[in-house]
Protein backbone atom coordinates (compact mmCIF):
# COMPACT_ATOMS: atom_id res chain seq x y z
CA UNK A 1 146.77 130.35 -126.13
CA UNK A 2 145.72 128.85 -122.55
CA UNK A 3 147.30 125.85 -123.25
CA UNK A 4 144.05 123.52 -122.14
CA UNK A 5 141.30 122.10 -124.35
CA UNK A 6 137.57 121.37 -123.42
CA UNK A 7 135.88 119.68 -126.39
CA UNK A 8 134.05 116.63 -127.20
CA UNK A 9 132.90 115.08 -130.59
CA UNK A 10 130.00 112.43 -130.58
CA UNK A 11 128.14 110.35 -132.95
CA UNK A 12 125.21 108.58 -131.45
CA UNK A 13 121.26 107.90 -131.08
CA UNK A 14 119.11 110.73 -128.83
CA UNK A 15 117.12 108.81 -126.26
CA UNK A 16 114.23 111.03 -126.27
CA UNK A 17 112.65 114.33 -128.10
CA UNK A 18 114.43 117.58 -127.25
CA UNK A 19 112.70 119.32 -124.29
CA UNK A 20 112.29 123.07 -124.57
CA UNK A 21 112.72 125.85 -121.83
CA UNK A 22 112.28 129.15 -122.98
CA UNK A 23 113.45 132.13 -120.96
CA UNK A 24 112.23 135.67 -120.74
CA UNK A 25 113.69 138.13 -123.11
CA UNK A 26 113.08 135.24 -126.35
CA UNK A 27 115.98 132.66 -125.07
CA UNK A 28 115.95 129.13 -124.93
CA UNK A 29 117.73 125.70 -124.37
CA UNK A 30 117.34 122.69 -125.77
CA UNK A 31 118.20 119.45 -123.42
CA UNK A 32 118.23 115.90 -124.68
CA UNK A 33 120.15 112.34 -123.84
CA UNK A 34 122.53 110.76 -126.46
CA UNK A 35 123.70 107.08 -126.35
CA UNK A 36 126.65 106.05 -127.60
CA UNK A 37 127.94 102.45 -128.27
CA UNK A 38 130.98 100.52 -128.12
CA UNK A 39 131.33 97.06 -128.45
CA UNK A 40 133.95 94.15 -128.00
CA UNK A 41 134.60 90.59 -128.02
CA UNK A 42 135.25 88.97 -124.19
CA UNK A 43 138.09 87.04 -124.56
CA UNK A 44 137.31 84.40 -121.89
CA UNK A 45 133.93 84.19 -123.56
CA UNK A 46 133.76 85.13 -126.99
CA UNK A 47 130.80 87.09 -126.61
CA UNK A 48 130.18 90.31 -127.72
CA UNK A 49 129.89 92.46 -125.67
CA UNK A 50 127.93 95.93 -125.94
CA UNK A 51 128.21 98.98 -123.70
CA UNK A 52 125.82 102.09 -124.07
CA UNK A 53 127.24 105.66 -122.42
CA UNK A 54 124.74 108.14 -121.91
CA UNK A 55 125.59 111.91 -122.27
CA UNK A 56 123.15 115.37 -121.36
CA UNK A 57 122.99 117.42 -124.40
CA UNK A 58 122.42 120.88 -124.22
CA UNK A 59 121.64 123.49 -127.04
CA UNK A 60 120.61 127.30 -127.21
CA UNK A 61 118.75 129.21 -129.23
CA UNK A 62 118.07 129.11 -132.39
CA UNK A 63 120.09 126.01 -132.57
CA UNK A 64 118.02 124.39 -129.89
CA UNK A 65 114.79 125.64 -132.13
CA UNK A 66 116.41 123.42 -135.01
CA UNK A 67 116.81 120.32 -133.07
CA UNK A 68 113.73 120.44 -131.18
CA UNK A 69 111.81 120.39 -135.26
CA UNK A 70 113.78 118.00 -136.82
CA UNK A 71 115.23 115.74 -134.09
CA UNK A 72 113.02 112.69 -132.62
CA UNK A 73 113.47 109.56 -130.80
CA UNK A 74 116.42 107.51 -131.94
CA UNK A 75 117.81 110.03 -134.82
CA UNK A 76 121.47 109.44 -135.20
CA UNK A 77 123.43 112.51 -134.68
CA UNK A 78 126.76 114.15 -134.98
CA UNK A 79 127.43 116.56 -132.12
CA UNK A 80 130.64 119.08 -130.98
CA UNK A 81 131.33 121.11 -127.65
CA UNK A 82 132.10 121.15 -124.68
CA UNK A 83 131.86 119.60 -121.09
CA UNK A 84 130.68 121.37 -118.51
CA UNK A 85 129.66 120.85 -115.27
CA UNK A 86 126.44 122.36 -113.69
CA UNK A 87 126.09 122.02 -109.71
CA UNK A 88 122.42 122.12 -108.28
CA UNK A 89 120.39 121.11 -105.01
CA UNK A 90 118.11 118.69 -104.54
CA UNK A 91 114.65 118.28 -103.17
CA UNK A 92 116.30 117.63 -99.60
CA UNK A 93 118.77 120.36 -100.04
CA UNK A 94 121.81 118.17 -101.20
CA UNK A 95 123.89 119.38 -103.68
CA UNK A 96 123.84 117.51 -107.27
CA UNK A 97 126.40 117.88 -110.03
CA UNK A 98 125.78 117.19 -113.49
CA UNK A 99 127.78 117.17 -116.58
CA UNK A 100 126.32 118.09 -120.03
CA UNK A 101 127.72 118.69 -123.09
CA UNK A 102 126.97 122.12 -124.28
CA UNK A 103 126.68 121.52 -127.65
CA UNK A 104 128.27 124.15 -130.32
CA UNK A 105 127.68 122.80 -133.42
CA UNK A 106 126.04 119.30 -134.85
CA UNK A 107 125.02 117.78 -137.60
CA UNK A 108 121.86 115.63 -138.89
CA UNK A 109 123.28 112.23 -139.76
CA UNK A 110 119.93 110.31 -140.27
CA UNK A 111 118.19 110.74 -143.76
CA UNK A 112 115.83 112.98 -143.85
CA UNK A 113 113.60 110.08 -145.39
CA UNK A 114 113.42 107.79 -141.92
CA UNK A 115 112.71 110.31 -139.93
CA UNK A 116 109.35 110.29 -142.17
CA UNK A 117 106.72 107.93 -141.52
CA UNK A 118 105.39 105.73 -144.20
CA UNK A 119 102.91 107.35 -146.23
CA UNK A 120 103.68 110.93 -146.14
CA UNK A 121 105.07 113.12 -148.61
CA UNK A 122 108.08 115.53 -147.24
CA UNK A 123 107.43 118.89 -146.99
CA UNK A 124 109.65 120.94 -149.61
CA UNK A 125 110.24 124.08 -146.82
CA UNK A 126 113.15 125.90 -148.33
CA UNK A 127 116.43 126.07 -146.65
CA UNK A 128 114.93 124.03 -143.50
CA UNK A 129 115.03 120.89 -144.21
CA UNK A 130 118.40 119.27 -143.02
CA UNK A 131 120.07 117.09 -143.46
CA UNK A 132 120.16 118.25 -147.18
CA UNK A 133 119.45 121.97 -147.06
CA UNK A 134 121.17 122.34 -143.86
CA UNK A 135 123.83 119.58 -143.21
CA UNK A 136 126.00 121.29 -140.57
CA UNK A 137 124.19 123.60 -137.94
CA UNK A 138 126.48 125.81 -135.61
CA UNK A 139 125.57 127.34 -132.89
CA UNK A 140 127.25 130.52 -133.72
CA UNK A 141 126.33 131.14 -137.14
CA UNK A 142 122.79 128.94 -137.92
CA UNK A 143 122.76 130.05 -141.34
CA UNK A 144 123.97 127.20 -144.61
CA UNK A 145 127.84 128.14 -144.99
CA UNK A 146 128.32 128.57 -148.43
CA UNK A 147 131.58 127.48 -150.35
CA UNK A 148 134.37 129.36 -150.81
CA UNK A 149 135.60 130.11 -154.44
CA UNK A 150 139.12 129.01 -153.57
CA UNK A 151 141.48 126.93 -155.81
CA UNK A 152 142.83 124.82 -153.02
């Protein structure tokens, strides 16, 4: 072992749909913002007080396929990965750093009923519809894990 660790765990709310770019040879990535919250009480005030942190998502492939279908505006979602740092130039030739979370595996965490809107009937598309059929999507291995037949 290395002895170092990259890898972050979020639950939040995306901030917008997932935006596609596909690549030649079939490839793709899948970028979106998530907000997270936290919140406490100023002591000199007694107000509560609410911060949002914003974080770059970024998923590939298939997985990226998955979110872009399911995933809209304000969906609450349960993401794992890592941090990494991308360095790029600007319009005026500066260089820009950003830092993303490549995402490795996530999970749905809104019902599959809200995401719906009032008046429609869901669509029964067999082992597609999270976050029932599919409630844990990793990057790795996009398929439903099935259970083990272990006694412990």
């Amino acid at each position: 072992m290395s002895g170092t660790l990259n890898k972050v765990m979020l639950i939040g709310h995306t901030g917008d749909e997932v935006k596609m770019h596909y690549f030649e040879g079939g490839n793709c990535i899948g970028r979106f913002p998530l907000a997270t919250n936290d919140s406490y009480v100023n002591k000199s005030t007694n107000e509560r007080v609410t911060t949002t942190e914003w974080h770059n998502i970024v998923v590939r492939n298939k997985a990226a396929e998955i979110c872009e279908k399911y995933l809209k505006k304000g969906d609450k979602i349960y993401i794992e990965g890592r941090l990494k740092t991308r360095k790029w130039q600007d319009e005026q030739g500066k260089d820009r750093y950003s830092t993303e979370i490549q995402c490795t595996d996530f999970t749905f965490l809104t019902p599959k009923n809200e995401n719906q809107p009032s008046g429609t009937t869901p669509q029964n598309t067999p082992q597609t519809n999270p976050p029932a059929a599919n409630p844990q999507v990793s990057s790795s291995n996009t398929s439903v894990t099935e259970e083990d037949d272990l006694p412990f």
